[in-house]
PDB file of N, CA and C in Angstrom:
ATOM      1  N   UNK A   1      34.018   5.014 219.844  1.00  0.00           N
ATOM      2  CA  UNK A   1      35.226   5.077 219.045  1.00  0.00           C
ATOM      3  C   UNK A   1      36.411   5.262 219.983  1.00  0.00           C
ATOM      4  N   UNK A   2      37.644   4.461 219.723  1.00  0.00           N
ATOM      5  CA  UNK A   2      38.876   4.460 220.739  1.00  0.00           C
ATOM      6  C   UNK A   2      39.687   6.209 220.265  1.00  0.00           C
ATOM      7  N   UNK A   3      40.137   6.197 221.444  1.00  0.00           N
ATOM      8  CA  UNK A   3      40.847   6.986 221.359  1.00  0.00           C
ATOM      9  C   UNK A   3      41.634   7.791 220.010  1.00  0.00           C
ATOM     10  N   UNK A   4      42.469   7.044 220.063  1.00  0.00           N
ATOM     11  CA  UNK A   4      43.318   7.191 218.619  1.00  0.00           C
ATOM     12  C   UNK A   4      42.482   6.823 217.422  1.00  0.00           C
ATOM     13  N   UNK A   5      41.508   6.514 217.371  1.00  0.00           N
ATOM     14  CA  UNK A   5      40.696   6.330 216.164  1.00  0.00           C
ATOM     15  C   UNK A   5      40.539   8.172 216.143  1.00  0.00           C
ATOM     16  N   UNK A   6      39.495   8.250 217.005  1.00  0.00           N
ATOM     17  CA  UNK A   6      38.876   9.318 216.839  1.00  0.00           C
ATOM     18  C   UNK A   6      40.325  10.635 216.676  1.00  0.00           C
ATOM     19  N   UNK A   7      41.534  10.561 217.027  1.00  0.00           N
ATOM     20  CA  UNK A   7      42.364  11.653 216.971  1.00  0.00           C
ATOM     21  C   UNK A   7      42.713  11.781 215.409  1.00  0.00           C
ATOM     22  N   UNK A   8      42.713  10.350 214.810  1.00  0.00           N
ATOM     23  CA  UNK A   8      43.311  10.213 213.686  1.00  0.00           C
ATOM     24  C   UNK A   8      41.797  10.806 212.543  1.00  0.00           C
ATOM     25  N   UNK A   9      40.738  10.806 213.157  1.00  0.00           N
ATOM     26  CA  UNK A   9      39.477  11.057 212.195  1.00  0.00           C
ATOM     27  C   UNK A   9      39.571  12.327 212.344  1.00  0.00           C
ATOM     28  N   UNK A  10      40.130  13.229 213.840  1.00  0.00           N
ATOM     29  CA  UNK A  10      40.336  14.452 213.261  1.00  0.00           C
ATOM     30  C   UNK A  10      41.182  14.963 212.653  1.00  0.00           C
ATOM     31  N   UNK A  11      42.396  14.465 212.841  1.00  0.00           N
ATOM     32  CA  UNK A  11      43.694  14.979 211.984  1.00  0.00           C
ATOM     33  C   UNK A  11      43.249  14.886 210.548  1.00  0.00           C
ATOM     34  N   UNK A  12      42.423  13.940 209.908  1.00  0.00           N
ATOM     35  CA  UNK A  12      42.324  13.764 208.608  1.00  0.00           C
ATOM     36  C   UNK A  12      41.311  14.688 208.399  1.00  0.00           C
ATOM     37  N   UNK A  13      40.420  15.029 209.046  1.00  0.00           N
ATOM     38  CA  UNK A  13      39.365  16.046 208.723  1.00  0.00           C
ATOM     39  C   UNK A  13      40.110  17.679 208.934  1.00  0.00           C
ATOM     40  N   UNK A  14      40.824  17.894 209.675  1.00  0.00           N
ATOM     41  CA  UNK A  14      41.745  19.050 209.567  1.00  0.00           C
ATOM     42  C   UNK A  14      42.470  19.295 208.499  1.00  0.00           C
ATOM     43  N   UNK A  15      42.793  17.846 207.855  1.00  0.00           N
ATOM     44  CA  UNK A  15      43.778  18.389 206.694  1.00  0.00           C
ATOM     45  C   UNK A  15      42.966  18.302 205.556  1.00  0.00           C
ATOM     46  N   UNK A  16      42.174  17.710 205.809  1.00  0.00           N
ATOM     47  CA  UNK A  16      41.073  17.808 204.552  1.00  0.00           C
ATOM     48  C   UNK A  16      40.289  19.590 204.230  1.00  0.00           C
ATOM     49  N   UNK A  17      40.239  20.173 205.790  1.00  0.00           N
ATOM     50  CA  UNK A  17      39.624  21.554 205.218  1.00  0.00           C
ATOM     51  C   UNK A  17      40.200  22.361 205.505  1.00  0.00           C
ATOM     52  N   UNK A  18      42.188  22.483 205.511  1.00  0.00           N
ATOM     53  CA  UNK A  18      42.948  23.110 205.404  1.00  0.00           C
ATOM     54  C   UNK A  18      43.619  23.233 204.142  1.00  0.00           C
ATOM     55  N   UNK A  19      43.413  21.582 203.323  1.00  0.00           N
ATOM     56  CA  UNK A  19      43.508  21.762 201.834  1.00  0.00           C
ATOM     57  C   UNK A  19      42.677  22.427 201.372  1.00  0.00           C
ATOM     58  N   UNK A  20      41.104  22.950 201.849  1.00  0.00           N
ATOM     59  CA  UNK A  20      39.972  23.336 201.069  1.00  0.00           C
ATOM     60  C   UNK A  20      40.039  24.541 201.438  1.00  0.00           C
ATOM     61  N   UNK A  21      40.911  25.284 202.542  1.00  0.00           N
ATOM     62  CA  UNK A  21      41.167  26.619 202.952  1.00  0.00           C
ATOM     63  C   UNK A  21      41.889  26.835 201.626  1.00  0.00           C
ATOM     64  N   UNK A  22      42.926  26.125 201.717  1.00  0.00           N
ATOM     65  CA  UNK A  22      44.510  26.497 200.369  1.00  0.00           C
ATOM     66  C   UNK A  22      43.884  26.472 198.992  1.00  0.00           C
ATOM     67  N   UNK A  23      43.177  25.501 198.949  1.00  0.00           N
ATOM     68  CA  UNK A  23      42.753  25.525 197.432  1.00  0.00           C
ATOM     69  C   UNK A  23      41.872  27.124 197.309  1.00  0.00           C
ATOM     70  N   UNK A  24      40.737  27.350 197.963  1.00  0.00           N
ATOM     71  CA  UNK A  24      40.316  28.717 198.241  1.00  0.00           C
ATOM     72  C   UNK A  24      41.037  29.619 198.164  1.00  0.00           C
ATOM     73  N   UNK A  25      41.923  29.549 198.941  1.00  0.00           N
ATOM     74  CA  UNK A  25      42.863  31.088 198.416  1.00  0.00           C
ATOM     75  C   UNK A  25      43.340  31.239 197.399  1.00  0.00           C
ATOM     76  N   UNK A  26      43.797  29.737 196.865  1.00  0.00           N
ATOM     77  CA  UNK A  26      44.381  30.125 195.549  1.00  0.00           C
ATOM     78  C   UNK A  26      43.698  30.515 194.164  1.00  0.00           C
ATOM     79  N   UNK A  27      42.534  30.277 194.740  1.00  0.00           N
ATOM     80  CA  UNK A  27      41.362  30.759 193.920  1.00  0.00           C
ATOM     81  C   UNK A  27      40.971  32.206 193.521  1.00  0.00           C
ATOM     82  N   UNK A  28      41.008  32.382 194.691  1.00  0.00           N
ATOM     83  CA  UNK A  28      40.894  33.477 194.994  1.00  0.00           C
ATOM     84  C   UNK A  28      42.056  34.816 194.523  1.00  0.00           C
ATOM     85  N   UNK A  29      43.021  34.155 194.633  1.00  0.00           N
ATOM     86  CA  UNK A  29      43.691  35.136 193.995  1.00  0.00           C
ATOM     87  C   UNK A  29      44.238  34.997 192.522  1.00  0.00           C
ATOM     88  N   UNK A  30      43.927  33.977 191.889  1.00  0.00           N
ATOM     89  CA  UNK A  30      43.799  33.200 190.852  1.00  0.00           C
ATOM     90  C   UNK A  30      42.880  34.264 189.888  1.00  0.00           C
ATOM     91  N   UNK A  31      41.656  34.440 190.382  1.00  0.00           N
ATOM     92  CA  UNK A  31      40.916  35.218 189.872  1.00  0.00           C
ATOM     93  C   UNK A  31      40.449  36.759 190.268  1.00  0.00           C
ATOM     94  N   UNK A  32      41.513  36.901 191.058  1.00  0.00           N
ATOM     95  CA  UNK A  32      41.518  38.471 191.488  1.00  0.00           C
ATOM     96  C   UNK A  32      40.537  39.163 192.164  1.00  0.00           C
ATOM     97  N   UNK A  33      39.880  38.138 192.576  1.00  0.00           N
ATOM     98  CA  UNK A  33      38.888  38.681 194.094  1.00  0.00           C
ATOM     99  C   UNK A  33      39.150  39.070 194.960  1.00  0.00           C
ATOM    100  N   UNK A  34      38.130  40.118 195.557  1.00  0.00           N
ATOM    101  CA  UNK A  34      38.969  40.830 196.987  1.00  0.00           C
ATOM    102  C   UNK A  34      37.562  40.139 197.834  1.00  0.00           C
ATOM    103  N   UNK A  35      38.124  38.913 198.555  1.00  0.00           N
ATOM    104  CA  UNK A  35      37.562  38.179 199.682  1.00  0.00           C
ATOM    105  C   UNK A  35      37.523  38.702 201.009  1.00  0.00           C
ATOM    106  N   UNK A  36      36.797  38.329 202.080  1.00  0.00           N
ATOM    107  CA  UNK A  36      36.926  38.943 203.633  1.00  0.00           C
ATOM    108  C   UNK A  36      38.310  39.033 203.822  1.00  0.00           C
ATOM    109  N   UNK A  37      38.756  37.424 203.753  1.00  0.00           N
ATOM    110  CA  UNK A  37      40.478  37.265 204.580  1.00  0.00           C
ATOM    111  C   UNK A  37      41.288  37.594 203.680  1.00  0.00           C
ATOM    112  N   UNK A  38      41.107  37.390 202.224  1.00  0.00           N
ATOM    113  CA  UNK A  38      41.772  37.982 201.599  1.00  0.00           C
ATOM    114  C   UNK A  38      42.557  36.632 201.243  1.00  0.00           C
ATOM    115  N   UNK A  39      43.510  36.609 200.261  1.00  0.00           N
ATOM    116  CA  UNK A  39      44.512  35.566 199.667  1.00  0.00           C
ATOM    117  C   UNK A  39      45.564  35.204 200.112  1.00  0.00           C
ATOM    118  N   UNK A  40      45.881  35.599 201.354  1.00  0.00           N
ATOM    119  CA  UNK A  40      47.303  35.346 202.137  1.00  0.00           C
ATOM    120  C   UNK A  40      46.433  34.833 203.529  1.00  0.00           C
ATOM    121  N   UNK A  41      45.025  35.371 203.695  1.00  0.00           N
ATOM    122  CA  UNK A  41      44.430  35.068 205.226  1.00  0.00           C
ATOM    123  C   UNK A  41      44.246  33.203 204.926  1.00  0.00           C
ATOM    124  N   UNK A  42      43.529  33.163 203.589  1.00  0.00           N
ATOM    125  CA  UNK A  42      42.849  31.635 203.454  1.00  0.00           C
ATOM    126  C   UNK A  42      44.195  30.904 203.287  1.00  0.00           C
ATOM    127  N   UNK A  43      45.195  31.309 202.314  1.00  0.00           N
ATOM    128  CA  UNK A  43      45.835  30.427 202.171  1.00  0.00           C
ATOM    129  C   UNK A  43      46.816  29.413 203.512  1.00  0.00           C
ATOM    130  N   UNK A  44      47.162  31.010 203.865  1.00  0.00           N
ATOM    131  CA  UNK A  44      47.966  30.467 205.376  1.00  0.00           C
ATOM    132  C   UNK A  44      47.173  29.816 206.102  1.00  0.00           C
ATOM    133  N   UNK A  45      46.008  30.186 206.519  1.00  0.00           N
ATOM    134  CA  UNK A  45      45.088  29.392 207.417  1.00  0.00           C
ATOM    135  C   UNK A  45      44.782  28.184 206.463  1.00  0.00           C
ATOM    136  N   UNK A  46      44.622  27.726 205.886  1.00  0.00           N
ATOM    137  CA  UNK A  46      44.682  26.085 205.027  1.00  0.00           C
ATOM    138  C   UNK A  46      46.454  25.254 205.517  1.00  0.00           C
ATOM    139  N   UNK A  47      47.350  26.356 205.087  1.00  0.00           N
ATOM    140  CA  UNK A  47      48.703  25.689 205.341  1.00  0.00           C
ATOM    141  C   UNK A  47      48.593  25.404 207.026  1.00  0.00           C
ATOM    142  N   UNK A  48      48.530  25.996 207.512  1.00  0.00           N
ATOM    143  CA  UNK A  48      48.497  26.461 209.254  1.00  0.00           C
ATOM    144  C   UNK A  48      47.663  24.758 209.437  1.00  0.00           C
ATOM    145  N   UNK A  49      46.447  24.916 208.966  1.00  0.00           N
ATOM    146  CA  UNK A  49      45.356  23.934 209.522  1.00  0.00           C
ATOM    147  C   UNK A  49      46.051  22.050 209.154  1.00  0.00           C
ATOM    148  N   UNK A  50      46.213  22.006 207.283  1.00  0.00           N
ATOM    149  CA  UNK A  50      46.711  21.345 206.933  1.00  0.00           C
ATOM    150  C   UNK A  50      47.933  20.879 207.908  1.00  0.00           C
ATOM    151  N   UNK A  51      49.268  21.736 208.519  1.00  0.00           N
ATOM    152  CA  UNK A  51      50.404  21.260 209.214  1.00  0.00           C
ATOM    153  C   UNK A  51      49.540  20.410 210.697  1.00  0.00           C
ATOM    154  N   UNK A  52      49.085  21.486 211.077  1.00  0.00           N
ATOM    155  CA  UNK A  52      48.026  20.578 212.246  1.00  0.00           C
ATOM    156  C   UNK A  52      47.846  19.005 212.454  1.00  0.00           C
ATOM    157  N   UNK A  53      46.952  19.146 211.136  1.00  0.00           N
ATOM    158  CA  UNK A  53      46.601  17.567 210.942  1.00  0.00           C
ATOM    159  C   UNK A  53      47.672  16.629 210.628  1.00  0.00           C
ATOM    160  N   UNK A  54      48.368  17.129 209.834  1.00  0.00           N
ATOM    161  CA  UNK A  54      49.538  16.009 209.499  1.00  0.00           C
ATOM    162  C   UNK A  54      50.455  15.860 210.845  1.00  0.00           C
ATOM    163  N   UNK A  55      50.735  16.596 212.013  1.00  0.00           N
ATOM    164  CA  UNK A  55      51.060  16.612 213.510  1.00  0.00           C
ATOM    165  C   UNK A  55      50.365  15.843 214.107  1.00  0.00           C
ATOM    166  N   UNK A  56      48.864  16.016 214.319  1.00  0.00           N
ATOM    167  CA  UNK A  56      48.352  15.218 214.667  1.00  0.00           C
ATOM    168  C   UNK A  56      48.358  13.545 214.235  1.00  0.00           C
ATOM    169  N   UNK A  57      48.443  13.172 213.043  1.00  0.00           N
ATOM    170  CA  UNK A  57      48.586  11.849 212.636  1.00  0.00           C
ATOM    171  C   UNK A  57      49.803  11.395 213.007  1.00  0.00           C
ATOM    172  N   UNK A  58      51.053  12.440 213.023  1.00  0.00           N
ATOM    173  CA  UNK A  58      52.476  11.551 213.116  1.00  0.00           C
ATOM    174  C   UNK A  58      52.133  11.186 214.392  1.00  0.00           C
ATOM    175  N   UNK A  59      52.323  12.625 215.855  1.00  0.00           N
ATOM    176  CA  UNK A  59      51.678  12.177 216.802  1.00  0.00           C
ATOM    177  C   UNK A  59      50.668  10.545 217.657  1.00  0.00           C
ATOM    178  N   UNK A  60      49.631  10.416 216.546  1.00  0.00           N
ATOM    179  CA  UNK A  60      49.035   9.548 217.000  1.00  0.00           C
ATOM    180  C   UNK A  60      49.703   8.257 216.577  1.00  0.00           C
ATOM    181  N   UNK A  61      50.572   8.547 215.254  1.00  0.00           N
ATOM    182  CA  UNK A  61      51.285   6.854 214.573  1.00  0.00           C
ATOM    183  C   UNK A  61      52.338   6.880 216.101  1.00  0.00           C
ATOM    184  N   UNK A  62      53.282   7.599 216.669  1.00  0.00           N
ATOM    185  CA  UNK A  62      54.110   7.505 217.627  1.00  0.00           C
ATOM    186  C   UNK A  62      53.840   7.190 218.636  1.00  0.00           C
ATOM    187  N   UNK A  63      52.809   7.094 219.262  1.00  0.00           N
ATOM    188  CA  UNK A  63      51.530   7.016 220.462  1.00  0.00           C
ATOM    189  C   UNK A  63      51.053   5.110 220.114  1.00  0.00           C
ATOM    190  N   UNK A  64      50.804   5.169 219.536  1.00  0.00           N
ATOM    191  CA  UNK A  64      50.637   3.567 219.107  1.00  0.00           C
ATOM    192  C   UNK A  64      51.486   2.959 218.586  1.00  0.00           C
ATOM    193  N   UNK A  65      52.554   3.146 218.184  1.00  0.00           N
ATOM    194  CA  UNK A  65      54.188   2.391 218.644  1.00  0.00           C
ATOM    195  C   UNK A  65      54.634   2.421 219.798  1.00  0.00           C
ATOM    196  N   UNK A  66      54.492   2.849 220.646  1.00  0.00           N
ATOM    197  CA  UNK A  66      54.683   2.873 222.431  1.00  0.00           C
ATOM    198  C   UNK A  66      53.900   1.298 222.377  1.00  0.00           C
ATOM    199  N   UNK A  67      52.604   1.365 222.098  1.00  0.00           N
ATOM    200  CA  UNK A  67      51.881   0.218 223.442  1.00  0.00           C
ATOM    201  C   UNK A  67      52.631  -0.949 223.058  1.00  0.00           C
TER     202      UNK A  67
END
């Protein structure tokens, strides 16, 4: 797999289980569970992870407008 394939398969897999972090927290506090990280740990870490990936994709679209 080229390069930028594979950066772009992770950026999408980052934002895929940074949405599944966010959706979790909101669950979580949705229904008033007291979780390990708690409802501010999952959520931010989903937002945190999610921004990642979407960096990573602009990143790689800007990287392949160069060549």
């Amino acid at each position: 797999m080229a390069y930028g394939k594979t950066r772009s398969m992770a950026a999408r897999v980052a934002a895929l289980l940074g949405c599944l972090c966010g959706i979790l927290g909101f669950l979580a506090g949705a229904t008033a569970h007291t979780w390990k990280f708690g409802l501010v740990g999952w959520f931010l870490g989903g937002a945190l992870l999610t921004l990642l990936g979407v960096f990573m994709l602009i990143d790689g679209a800007l990287a392949g407008q160069r060549r």
